[in-house]
C-alpha atoms as a PDB file:
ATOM      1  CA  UNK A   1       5.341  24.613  -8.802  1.00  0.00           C
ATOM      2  CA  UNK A   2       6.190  20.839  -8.050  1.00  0.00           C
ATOM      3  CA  UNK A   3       5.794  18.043 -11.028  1.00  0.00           C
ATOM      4  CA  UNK A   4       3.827  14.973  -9.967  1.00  0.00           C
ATOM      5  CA  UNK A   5       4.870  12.167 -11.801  1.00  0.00           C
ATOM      6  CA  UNK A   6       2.476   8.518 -11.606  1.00  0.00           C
ATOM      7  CA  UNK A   7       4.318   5.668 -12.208  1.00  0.00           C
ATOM      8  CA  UNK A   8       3.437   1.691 -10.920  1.00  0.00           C
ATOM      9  CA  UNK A   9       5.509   0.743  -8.028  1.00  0.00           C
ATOM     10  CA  UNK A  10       7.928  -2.335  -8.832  1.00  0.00           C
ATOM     11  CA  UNK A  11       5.505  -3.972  -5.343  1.00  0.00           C
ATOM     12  CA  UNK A  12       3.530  -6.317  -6.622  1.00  0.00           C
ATOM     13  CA  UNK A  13       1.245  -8.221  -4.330  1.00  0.00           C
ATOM     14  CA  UNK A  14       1.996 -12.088  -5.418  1.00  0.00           C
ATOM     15  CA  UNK A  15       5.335 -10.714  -3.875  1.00  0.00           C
ATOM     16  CA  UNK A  16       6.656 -12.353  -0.618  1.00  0.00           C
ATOM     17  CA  UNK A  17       6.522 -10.179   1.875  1.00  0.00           C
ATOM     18  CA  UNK A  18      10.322  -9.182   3.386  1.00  0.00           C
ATOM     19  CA  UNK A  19      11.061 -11.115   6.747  1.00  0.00           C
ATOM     20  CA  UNK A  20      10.667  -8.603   9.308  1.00  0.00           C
ATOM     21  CA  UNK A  21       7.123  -8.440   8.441  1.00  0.00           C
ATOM     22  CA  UNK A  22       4.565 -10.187   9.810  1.00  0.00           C
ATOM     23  CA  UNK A  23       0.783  -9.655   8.377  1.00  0.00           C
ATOM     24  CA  UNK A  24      -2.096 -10.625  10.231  1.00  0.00           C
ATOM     25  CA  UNK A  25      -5.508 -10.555   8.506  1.00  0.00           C
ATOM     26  CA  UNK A  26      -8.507  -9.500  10.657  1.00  0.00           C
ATOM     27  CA  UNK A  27     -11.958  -9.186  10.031  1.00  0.00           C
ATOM     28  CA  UNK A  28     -13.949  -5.788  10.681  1.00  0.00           C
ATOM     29  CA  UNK A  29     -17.193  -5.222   9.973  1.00  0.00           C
ATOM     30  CA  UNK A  30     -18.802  -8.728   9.834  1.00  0.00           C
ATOM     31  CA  UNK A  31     -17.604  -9.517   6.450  1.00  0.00           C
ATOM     32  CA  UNK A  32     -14.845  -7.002   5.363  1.00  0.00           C
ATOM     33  CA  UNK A  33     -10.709  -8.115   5.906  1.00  0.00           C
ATOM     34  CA  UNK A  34      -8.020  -6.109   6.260  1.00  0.00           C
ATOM     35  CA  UNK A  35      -4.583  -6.808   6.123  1.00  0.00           C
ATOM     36  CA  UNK A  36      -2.737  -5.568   9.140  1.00  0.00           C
ATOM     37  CA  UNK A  37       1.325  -5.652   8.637  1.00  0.00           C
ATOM     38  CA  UNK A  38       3.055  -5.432  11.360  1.00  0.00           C
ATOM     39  CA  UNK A  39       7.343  -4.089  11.587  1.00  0.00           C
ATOM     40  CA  UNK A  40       9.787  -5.108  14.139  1.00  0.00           C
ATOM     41  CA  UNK A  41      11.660  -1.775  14.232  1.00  0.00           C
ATOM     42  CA  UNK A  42      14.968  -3.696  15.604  1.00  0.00           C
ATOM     43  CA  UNK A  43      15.826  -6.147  12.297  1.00  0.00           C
ATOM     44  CA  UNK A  44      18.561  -4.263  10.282  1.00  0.00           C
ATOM     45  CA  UNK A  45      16.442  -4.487   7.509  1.00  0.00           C
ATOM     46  CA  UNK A  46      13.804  -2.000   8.882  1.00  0.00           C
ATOM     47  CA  UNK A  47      14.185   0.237   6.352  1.00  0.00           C
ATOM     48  CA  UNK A  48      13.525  -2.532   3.595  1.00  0.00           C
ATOM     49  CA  UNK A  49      10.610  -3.575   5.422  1.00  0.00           C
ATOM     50  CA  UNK A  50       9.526   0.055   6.069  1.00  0.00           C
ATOM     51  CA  UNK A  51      10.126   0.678   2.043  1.00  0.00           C
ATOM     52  CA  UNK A  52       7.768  -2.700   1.177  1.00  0.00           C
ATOM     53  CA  UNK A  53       4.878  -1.987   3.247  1.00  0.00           C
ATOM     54  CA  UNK A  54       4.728   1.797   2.370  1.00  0.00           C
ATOM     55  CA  UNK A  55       4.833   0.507  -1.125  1.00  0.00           C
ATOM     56  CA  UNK A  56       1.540  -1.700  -0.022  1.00  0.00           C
ATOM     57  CA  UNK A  57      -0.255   1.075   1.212  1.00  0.00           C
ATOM     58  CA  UNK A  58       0.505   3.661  -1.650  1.00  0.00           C
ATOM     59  CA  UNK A  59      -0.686   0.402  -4.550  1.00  0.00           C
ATOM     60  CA  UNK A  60      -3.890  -0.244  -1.883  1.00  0.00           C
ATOM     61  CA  UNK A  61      -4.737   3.603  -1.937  1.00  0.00           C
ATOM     62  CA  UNK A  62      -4.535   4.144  -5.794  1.00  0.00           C
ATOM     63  CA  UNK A  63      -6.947   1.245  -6.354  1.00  0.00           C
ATOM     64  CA  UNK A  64      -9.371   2.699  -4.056  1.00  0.00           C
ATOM     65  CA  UNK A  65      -9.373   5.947  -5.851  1.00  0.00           C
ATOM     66  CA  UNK A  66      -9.214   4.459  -8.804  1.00  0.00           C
ATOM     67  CA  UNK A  67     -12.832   3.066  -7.712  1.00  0.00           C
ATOM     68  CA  UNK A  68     -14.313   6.365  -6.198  1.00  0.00           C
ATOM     69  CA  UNK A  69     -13.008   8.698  -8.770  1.00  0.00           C
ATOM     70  CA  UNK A  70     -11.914   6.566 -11.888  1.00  0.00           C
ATOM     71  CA  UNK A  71      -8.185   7.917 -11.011  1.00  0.00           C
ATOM     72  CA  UNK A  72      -5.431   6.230  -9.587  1.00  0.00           C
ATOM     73  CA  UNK A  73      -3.931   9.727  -7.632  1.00  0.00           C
ATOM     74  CA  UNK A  74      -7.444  10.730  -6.508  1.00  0.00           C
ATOM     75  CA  UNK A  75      -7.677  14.086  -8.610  1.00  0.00           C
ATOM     76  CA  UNK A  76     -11.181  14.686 -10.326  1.00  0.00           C
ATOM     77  CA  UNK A  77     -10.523  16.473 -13.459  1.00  0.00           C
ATOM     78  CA  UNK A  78     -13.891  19.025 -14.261  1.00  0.00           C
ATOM     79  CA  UNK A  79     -14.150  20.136 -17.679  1.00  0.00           C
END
């Protein structure tokens, strides 16, 4: 049995972004952005950059479930 534990990430998103990433915003939909970061896989700090946008993604997806399903991992809890 594995142990999930929820915790904030220390990302926030007032944070600057490292510099080996480059974000681009582009507009889908007519009237929805997204944020589009892009990696240059040969800076040594790839794995930094790697570690900050993954970090992006993970805050990003927890809002949006937080939305659908009032829960920041997604999980519906029936009673």
């Amino acid at each position: 049995m594995s142990h999930v534990v929820y915790k904030p990430l220390s990302i926030t998103t007032d944070q600057v972004p490292p510099a080996g990433v480059s974000e681009r915003i582009v507009q889908v939909n007519g009237g929805t952005l997204t944020v589009i970061r892009v990696l240059d896989a040969r800076r040594a700090t790839f794995g930094t950059d790697l570690a900050y946008v993954f970090g992006c993604n993970v805050m990003r997806a927890r809002e949006e479930n937080e939305k659908v399903t009032g829960s920041p991992d997604g999980i519906v809890v029936r009673r």
